[in-house]
C-alpha atoms as a PDB file:
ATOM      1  CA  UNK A   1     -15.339  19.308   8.199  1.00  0.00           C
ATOM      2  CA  UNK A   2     -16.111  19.372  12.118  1.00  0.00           C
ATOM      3  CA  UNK A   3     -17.275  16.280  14.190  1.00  0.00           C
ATOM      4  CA  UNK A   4     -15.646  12.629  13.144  1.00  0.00           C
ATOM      5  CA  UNK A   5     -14.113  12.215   9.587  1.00  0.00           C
ATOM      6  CA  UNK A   6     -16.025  11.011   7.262  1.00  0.00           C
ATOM      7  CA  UNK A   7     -15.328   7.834   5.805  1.00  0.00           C
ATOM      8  CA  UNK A   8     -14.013   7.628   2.072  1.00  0.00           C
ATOM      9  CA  UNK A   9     -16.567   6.113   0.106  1.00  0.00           C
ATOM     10  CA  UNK A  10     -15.164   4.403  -3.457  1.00  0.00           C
ATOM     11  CA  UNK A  11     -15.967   5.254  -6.529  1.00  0.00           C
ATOM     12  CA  UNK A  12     -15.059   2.364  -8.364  1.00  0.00           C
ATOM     13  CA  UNK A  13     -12.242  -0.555  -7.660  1.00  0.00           C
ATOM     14  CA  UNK A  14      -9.965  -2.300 -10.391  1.00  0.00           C
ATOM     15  CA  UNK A  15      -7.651  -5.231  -9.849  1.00  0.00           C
ATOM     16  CA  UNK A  16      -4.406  -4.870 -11.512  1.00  0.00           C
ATOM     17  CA  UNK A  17      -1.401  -7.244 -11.531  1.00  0.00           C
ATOM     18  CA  UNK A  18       0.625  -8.118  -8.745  1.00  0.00           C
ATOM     19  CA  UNK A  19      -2.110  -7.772  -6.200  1.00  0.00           C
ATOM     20  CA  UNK A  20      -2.584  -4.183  -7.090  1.00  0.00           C
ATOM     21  CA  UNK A  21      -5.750  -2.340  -6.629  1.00  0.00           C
ATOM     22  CA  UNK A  22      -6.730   0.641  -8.686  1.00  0.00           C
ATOM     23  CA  UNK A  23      -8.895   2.852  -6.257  1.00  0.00           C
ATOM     24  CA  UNK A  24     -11.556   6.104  -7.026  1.00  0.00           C
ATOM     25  CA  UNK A  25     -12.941   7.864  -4.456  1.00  0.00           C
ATOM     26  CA  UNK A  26     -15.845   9.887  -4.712  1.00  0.00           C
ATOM     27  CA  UNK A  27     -13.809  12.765  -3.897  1.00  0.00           C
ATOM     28  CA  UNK A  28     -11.820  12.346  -7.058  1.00  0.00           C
ATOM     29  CA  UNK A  29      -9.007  10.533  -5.180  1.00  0.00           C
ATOM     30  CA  UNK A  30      -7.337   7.945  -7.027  1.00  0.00           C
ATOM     31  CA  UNK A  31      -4.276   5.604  -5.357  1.00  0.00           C
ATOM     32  CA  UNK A  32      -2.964   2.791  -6.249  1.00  0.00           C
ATOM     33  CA  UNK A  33      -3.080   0.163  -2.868  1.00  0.00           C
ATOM     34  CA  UNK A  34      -0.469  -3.114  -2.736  1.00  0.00           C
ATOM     35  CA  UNK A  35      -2.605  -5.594  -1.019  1.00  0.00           C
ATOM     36  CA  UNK A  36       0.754  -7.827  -1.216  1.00  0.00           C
ATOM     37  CA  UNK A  37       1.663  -6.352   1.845  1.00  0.00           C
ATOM     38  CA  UNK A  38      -1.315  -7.858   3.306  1.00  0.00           C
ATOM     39  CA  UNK A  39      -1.215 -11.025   1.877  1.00  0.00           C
ATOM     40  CA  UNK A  40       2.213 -11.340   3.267  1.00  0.00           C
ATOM     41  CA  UNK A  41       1.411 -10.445   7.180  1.00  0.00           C
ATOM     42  CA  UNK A  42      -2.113 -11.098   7.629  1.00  0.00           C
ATOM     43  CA  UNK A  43      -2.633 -14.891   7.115  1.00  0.00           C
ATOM     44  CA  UNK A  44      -6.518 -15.013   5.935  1.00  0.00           C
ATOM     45  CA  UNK A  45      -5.218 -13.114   2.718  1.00  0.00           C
ATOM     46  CA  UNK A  46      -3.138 -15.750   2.018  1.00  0.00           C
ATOM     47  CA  UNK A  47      -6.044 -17.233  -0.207  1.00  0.00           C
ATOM     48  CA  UNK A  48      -5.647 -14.087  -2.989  1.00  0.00           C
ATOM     49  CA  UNK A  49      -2.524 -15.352  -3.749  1.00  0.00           C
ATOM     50  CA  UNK A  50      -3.180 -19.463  -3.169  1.00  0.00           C
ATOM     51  CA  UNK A  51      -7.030 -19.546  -4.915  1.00  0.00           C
ATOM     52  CA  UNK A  52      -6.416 -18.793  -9.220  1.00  0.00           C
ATOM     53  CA  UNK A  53      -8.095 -15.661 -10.327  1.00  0.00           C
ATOM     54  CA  UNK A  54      -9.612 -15.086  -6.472  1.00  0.00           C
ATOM     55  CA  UNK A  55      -7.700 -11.012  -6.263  1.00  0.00           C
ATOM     56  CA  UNK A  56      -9.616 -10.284  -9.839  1.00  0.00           C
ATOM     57  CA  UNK A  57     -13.137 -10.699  -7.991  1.00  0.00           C
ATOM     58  CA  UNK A  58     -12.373  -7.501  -5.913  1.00  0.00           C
ATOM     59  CA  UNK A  59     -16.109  -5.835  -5.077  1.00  0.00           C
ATOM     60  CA  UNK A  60     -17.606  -3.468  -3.049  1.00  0.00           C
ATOM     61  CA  UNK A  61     -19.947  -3.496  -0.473  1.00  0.00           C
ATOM     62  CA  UNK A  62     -23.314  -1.641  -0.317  1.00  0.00           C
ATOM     63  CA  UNK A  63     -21.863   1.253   1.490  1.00  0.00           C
ATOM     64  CA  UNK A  64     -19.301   1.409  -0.675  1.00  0.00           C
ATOM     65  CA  UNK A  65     -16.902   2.084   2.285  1.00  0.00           C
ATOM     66  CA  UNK A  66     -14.766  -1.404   2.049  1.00  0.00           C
ATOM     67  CA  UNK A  67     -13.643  -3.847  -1.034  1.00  0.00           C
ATOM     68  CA  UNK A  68     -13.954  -7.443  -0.006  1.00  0.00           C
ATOM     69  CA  UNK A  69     -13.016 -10.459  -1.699  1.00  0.00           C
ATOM     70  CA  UNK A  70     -15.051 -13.307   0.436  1.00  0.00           C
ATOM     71  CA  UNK A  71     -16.852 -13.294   4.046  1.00  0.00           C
ATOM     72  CA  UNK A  72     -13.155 -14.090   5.385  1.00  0.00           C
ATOM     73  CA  UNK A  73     -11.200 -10.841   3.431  1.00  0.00           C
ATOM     74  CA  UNK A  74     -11.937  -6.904   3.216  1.00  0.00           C
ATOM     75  CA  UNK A  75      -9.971  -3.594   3.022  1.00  0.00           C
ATOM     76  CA  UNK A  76     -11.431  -0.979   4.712  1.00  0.00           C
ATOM     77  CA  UNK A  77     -11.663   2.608   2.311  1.00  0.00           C
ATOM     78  CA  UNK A  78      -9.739   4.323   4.925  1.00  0.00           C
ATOM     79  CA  UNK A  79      -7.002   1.989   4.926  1.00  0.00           C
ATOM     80  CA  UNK A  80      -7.022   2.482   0.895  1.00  0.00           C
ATOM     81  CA  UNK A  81      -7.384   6.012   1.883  1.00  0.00           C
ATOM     82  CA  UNK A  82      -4.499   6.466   3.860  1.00  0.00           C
ATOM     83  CA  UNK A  83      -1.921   3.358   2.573  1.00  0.00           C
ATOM     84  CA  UNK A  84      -2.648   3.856  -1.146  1.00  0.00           C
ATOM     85  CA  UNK A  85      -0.121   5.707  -3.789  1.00  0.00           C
ATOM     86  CA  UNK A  86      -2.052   8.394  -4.412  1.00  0.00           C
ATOM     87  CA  UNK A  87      -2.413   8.987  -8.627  1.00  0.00           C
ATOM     88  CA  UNK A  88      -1.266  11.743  -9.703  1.00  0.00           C
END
């Protein structure tokens, strides 16, 4: 690749149950990511699992290099990327 990595840009982002997101990357990378995890260490997530049917809205920015939720909540792709079960 040379120079900085590039950043994974998603294909397309599901929300699954138990605070699951279902993640495609244009490389043809799929993982599965437990934003749980999040919810239970960084407090601003708190709201996917406090505000009904807030985790379904998952959607992706413009660059299509993070998932947010609200001004307040976003995964980074890289994070996805790296943290999510990849799909065999």
């Amino acid at each position: 690749m040379g120079g900085g990595e590039m950043i994974p840009r998603i294909k397309s982002v599901k929300p699954h149950e138990n605070y699951i997101l279902y993640v495609i990357f244009d490389d043809g990378k799929e993982c599965l990511y437990n934003v749980k995890e999040d919810i239970d260490s960084i407090e601003q997530y708190k709201d996917l699992e406090t505000i009904q049917g807030l985790f379904e809205q998952a959607q992706l920015d413009e660059s299509r290099t993070c998932v947010f939720w609200n001004e307040y909540i976003d995964l980074a792709s890289d994070t996805i990327y790296e943290y999510g079960k990849e799909v065999e």
